[in-house]
PDB file of N, CA and C in Angstrom:
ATOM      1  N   UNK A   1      85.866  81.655  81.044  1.00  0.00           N
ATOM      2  CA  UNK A   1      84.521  82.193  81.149  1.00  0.00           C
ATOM      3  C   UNK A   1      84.460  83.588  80.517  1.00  0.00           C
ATOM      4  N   UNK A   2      85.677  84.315  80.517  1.00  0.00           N
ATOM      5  CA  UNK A   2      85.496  85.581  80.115  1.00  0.00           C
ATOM      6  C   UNK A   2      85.461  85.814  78.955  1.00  0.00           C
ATOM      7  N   UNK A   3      86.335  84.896  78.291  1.00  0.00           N
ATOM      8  CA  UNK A   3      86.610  85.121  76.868  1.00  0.00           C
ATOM      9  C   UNK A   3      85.338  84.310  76.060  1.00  0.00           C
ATOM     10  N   UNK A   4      84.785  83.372  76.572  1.00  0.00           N
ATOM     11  CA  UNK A   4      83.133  82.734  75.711  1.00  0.00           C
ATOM     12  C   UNK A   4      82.450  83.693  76.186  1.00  0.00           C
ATOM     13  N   UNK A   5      82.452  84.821  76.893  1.00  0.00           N
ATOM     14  CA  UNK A   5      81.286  85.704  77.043  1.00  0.00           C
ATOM     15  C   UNK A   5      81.498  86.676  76.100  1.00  0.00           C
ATOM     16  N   UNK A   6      83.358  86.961  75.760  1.00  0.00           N
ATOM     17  CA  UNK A   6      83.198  88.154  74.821  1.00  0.00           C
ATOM     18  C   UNK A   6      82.800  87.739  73.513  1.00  0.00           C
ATOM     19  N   UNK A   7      82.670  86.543  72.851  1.00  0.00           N
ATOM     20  CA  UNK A   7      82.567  85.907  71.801  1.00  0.00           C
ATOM     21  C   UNK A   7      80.774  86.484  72.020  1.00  0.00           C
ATOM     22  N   UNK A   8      80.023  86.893  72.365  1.00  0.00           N
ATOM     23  CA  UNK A   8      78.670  87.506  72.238  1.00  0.00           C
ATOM     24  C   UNK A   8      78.383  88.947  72.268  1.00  0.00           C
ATOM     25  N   UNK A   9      79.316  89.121  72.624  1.00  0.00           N
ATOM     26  CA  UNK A   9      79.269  91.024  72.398  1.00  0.00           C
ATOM     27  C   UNK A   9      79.494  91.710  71.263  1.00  0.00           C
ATOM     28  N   UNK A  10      78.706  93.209  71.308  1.00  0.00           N
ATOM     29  CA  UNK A  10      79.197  93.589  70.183  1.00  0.00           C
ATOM     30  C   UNK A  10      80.411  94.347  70.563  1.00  0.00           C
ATOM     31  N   UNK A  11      81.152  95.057  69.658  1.00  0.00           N
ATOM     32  CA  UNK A  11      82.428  95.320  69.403  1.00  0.00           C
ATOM     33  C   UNK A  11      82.145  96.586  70.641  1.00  0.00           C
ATOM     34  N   UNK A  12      81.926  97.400  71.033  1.00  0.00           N
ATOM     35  CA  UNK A  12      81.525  98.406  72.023  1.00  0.00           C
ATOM     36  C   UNK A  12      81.154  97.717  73.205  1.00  0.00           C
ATOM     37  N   UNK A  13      80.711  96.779  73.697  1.00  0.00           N
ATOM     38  CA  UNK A  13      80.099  95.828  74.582  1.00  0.00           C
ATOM     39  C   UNK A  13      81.384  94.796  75.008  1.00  0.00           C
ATOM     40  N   UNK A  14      81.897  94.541  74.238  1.00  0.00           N
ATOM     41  CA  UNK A  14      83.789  94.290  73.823  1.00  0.00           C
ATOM     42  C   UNK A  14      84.657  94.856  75.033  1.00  0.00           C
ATOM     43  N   UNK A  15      84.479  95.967  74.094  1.00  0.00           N
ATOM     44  CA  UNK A  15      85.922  97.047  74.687  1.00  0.00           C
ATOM     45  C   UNK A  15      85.179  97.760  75.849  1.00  0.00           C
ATOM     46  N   UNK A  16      84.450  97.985  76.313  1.00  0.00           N
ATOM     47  CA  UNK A  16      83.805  98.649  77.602  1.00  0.00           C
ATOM     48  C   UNK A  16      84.264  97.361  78.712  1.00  0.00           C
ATOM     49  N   UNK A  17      83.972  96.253  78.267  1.00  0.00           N
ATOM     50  CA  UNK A  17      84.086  95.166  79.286  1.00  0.00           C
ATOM     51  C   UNK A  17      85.266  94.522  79.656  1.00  0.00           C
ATOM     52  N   UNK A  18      86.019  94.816  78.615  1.00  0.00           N
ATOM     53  CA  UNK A  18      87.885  94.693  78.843  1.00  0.00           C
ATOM     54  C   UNK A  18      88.430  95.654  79.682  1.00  0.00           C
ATOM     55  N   UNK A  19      87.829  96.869  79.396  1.00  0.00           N
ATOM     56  CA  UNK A  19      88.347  97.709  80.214  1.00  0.00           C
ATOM     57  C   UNK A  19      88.015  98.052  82.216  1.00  0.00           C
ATOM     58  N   UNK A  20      87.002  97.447  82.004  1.00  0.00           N
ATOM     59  CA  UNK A  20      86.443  97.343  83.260  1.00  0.00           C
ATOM     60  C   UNK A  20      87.112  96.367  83.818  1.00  0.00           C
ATOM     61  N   UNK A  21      87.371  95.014  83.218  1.00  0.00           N
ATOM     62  CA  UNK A  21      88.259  93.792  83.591  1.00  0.00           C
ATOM     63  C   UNK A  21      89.682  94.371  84.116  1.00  0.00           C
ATOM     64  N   UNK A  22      90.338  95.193  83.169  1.00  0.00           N
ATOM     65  CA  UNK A  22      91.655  95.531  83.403  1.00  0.00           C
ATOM     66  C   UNK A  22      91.681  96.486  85.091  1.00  0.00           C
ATOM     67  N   UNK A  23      90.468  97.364  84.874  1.00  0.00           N
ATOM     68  CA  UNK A  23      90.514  98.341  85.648  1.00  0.00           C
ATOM     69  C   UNK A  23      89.429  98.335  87.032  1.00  0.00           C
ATOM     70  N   UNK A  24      89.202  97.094  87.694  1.00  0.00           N
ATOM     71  CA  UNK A  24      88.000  97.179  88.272  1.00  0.00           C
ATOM     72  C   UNK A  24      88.052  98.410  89.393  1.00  0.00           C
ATOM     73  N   UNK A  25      86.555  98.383  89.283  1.00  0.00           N
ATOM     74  CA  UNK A  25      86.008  99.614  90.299  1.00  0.00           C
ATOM     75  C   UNK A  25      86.132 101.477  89.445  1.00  0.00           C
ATOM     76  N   UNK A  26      87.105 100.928  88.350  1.00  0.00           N
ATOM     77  CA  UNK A  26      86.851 102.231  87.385  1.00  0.00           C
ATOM     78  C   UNK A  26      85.504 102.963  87.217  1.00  0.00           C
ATOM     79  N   UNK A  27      85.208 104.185  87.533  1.00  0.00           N
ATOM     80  CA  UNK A  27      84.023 104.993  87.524  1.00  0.00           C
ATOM     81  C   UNK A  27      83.641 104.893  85.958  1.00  0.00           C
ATOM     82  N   UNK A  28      82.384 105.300  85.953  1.00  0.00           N
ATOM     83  CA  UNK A  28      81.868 105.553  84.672  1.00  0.00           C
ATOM     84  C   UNK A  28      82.546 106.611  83.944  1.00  0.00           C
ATOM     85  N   UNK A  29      82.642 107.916  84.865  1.00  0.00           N
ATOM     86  CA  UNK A  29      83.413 109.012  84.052  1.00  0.00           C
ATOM     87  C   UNK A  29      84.891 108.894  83.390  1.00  0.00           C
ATOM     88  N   UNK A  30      85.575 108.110  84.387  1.00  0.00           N
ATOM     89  CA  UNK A  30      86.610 107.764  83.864  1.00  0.00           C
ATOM     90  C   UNK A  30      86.540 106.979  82.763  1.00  0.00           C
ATOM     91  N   UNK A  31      86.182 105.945  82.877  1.00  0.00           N
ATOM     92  CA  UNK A  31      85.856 105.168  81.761  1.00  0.00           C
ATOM     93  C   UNK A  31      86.060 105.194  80.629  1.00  0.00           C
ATOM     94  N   UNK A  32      84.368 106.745  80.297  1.00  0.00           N
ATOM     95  CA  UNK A  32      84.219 107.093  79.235  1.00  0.00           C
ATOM     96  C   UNK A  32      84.999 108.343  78.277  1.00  0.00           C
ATOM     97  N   UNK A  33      85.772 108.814  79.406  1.00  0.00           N
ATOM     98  CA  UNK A  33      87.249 109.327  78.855  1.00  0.00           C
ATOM     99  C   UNK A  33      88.406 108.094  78.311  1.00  0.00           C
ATOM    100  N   UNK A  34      88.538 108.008  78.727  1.00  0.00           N
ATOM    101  CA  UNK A  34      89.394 106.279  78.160  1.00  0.00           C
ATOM    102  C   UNK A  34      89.032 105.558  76.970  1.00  0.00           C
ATOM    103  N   UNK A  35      87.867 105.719  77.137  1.00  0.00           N
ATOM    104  CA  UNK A  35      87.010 104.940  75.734  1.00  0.00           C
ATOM    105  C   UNK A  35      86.832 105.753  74.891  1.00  0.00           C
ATOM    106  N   UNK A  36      86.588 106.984  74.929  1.00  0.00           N
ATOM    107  CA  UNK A  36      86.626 108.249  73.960  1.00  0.00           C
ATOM    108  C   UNK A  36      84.896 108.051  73.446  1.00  0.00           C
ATOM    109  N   UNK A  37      83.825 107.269  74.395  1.00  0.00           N
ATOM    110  CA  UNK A  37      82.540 107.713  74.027  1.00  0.00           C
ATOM    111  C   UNK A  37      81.844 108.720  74.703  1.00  0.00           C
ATOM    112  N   UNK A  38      80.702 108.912  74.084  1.00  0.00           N
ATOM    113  CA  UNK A  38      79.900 109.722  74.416  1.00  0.00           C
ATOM    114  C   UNK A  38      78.949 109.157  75.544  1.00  0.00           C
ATOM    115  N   UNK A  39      78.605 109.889  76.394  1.00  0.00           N
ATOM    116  CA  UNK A  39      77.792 109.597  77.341  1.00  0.00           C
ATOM    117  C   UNK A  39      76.724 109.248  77.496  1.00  0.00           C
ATOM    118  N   UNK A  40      76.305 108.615  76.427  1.00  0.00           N
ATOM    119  CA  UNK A  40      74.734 108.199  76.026  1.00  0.00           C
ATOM    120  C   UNK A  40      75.412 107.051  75.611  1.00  0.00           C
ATOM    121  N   UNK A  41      75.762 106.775  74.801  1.00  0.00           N
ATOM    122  CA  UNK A  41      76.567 105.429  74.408  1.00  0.00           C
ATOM    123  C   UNK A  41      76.829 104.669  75.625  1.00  0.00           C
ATOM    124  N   UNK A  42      77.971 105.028  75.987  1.00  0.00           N
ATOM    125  CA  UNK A  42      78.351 104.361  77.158  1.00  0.00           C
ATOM    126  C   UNK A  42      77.205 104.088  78.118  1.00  0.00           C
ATOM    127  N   UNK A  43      76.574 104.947  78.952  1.00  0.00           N
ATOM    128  CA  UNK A  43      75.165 104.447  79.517  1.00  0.00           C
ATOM    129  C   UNK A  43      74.767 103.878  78.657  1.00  0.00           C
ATOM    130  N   UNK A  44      74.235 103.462  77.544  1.00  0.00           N
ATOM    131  CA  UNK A  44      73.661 102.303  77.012  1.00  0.00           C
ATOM    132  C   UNK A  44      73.924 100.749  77.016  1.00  0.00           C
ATOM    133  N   UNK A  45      75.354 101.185  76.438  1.00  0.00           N
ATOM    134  CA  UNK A  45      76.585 100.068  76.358  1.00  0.00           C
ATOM    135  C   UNK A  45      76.102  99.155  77.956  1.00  0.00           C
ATOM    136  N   UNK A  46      76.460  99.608  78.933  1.00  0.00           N
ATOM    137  CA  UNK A  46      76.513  99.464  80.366  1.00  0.00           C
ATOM    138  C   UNK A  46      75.500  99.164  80.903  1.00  0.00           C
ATOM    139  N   UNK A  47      74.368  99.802  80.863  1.00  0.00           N
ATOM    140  CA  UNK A  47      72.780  99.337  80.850  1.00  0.00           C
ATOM    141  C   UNK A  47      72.385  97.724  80.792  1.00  0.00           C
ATOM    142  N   UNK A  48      72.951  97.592  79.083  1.00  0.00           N
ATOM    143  CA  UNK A  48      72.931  96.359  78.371  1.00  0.00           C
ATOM    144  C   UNK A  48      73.312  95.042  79.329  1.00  0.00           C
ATOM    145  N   UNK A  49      75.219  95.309  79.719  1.00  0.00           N
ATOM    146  CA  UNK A  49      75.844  94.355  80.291  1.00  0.00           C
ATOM    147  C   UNK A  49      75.438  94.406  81.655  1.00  0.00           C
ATOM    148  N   UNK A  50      74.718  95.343  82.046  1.00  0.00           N
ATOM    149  CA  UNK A  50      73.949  95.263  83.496  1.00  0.00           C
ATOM    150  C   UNK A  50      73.162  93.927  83.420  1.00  0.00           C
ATOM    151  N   UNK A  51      71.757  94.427  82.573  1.00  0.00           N
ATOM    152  CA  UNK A  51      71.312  93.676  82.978  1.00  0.00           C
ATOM    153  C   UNK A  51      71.537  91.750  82.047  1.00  0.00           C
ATOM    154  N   UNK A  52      72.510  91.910  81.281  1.00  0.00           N
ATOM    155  CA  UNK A  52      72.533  90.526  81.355  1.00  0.00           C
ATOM    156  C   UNK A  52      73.679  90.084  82.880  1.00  0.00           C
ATOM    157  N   UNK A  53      73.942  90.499  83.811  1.00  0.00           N
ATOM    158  CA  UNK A  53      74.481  90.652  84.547  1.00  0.00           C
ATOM    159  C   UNK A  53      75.866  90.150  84.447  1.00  0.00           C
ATOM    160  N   UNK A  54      76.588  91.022  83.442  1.00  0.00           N
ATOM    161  CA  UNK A  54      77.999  90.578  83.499  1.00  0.00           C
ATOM    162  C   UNK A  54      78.995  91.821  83.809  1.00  0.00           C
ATOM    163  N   UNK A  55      77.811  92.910  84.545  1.00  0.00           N
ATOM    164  CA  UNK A  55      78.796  94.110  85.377  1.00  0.00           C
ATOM    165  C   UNK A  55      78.130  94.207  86.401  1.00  0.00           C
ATOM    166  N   UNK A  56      78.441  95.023  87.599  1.00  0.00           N
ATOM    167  CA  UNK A  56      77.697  95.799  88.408  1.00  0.00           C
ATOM    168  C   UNK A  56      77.947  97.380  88.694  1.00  0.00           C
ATOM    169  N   UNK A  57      77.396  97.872  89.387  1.00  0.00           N
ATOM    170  CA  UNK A  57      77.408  99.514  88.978  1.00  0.00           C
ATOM    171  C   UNK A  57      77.126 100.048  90.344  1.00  0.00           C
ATOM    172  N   UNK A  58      77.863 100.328  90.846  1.00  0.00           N
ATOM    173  CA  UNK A  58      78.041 100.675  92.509  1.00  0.00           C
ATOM    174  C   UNK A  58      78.050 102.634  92.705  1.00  0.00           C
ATOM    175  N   UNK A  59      76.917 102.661  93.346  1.00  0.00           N
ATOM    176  CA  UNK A  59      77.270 104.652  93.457  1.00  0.00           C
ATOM    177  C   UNK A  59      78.522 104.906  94.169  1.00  0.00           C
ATOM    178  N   UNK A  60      78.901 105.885  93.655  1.00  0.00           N
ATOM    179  CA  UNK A  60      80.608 106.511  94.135  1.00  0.00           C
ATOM    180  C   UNK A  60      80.272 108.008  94.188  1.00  0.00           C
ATOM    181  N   UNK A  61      79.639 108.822  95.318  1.00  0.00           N
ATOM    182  CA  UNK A  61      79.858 109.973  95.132  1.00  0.00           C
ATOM    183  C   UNK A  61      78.353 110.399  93.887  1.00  0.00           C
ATOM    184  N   UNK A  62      78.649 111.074  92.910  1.00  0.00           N
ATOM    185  CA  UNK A  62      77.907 111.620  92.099  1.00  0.00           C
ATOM    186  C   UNK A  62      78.244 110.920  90.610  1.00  0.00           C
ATOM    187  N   UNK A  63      79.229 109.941  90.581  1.00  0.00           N
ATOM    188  CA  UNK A  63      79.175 108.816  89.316  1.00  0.00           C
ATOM    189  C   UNK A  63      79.393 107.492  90.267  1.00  0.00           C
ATOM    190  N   UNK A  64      79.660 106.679  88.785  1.00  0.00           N
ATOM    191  CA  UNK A  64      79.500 105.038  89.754  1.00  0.00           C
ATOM    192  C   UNK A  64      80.624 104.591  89.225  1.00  0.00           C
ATOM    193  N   UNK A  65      80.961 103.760  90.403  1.00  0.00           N
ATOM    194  CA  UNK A  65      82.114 102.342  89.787  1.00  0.00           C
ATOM    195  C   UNK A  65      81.762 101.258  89.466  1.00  0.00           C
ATOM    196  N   UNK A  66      82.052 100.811  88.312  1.00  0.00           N
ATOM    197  CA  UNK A  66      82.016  99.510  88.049  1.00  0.00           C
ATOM    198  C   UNK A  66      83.040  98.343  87.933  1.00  0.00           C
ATOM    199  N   UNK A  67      82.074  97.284  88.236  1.00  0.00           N
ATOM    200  CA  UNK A  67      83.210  95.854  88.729  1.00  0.00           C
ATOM    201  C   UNK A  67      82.493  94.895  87.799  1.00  0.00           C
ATOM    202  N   UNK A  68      83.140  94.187  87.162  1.00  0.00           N
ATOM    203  CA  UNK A  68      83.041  93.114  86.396  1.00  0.00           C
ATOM    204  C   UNK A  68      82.426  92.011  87.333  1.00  0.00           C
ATOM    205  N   UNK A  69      81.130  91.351  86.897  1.00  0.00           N
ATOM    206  CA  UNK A  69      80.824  90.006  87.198  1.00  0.00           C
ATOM    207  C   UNK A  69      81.152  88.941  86.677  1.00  0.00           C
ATOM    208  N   UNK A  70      82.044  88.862  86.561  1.00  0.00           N
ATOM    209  CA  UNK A  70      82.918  87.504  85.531  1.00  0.00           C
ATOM    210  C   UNK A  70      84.171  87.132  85.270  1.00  0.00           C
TER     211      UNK A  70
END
């Protein structure tokens, strides 16, 4: 299931979602140190896979963790 879902992503939509796989419950901030994007990106990126609902985005404090739906 995971791998026919990455076959629709783009290459950023990709690697944000592997990494969340590897790392669940990983915060956004962390994340986007790891990924080496910018913080508009990434909120976008994440936004996206929200709402086709293949993440979720849980408040942690003053950033969020995210967990893979898939």
């Amino acid at each position: 299931k995971f791998e026919f879902a990455m076959k629709f992503l783009n290459p950023y939509e990709a690697k944000v979602l592997r990494k969340i796989k590897e790392e669940e419950g990983i915060t956004q901030s962390t994340l986007r140190l790891k990924l080496d994007m910018s913080k508009a990106k990434l909120s976008y990126v994440l936004q996206d896979l929200e709402k086709r609902e293949l993440i979720k985005r849980v408040e942690k404090g003053k950033t969020l963790q995210i967990f893979s739906k898939i």
